[in-house]
Protein backbone atom coordinates (compact mmCIF):
# COMPACT_ATOMS: atom_id res chain seq x y z
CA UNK A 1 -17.84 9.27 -40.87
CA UNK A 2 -18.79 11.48 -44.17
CA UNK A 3 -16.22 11.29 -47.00
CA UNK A 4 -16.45 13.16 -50.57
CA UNK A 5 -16.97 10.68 -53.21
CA UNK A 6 -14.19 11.08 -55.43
CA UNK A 7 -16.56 10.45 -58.66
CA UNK A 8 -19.80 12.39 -58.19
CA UNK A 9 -18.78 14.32 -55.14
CA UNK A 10 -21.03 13.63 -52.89
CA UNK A 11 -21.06 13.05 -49.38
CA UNK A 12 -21.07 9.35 -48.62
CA UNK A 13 -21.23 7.75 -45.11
CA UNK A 14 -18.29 4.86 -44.39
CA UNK A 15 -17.74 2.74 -41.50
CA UNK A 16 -14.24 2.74 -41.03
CA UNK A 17 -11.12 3.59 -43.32
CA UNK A 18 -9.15 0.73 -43.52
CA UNK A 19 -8.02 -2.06 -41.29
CA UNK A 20 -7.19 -1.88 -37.92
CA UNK A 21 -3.88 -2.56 -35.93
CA UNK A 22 -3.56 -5.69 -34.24
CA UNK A 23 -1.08 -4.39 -31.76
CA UNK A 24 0.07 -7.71 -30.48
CA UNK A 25 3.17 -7.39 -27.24
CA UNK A 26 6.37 -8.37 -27.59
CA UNK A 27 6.45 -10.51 -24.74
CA UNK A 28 3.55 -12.69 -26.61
CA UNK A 29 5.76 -12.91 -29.31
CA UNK A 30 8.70 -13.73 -27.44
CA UNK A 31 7.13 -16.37 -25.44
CA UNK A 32 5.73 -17.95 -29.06
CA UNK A 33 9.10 -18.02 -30.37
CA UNK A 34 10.87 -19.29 -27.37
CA UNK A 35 8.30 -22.14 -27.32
CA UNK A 36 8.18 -23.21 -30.91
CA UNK A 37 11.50 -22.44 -32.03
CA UNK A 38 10.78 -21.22 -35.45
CA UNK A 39 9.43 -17.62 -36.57
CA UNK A 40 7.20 -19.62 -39.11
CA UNK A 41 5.22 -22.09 -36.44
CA UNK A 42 4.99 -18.92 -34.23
CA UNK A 43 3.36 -16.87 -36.75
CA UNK A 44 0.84 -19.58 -37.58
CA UNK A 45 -0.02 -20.38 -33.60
CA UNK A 46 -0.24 -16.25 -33.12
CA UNK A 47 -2.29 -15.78 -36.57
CA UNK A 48 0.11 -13.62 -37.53
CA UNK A 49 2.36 -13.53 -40.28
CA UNK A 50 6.16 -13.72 -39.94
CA UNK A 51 7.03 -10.31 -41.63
CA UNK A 52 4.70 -8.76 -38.58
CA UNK A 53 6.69 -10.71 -35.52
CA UNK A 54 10.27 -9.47 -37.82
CA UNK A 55 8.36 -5.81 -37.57
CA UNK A 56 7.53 -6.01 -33.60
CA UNK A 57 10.98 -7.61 -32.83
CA UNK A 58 12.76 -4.81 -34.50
CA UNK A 59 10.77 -2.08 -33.02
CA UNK A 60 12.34 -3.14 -29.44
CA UNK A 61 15.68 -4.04 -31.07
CA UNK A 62 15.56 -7.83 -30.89
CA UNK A 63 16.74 -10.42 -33.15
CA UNK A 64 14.55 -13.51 -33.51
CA UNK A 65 17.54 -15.70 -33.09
CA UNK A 66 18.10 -13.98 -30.03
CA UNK A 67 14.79 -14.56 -28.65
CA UNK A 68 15.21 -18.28 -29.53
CA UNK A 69 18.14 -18.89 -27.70
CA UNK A 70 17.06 -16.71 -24.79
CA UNK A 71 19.66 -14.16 -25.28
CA UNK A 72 17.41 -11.58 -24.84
CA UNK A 73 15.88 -10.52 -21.46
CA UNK A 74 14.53 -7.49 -19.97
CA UNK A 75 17.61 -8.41 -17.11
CA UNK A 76 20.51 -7.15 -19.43
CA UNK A 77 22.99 -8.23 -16.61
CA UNK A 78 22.36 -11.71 -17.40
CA UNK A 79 23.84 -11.25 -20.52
CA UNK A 80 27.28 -10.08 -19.02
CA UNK A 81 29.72 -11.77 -17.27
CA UNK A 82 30.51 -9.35 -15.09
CA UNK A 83 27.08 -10.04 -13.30
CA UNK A 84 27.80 -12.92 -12.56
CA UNK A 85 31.64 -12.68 -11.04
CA UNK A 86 30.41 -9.77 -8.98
CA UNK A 87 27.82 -11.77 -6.54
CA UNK A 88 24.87 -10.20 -7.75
């Protein structure tokens, strides 16, 4: 790709402008969390920091606590009782 060099204004040939996404899934993160138990440990085994796993678990509108304690599931009648006294 040709940029303009912002000092002599010439074109100059670059590989790449900046760093790339790393686009890790939620489940991934989920499943780190729900085995470790800590958004620190997870972010270390995922190589990933914990601000990032905050970022993708607010994107979908999850809590890591949540996650932890297996709250959250893509079944959201598991999470009322209703489900259960109905005989589903």
């Amino acid at each position: 790709m040709l940029v303009q060099c912002p000092h002599c204004g010439k074109p100059v040939r670059v590989n790449g402008l900046g760093r790339k996404a790393f686009n890790m899934p939620v489940t991934k993160v989920c499943d780190a969390l729900r085995i470790h138990r800590s958004v620190l440990v997870a972010a270390n085994k995922l190589g990933c920091s914990r601000a990032y796993i905050y970022k993708i678990l607010k994107a979908d509108g999850l809590t890591p606590a949540a996650v932890i304690k297996g709250l959250a599931t893509k079944d959201t009648r598991l999470l009322h009782k209703e489900a259960v006294s109905d005989g589903r």
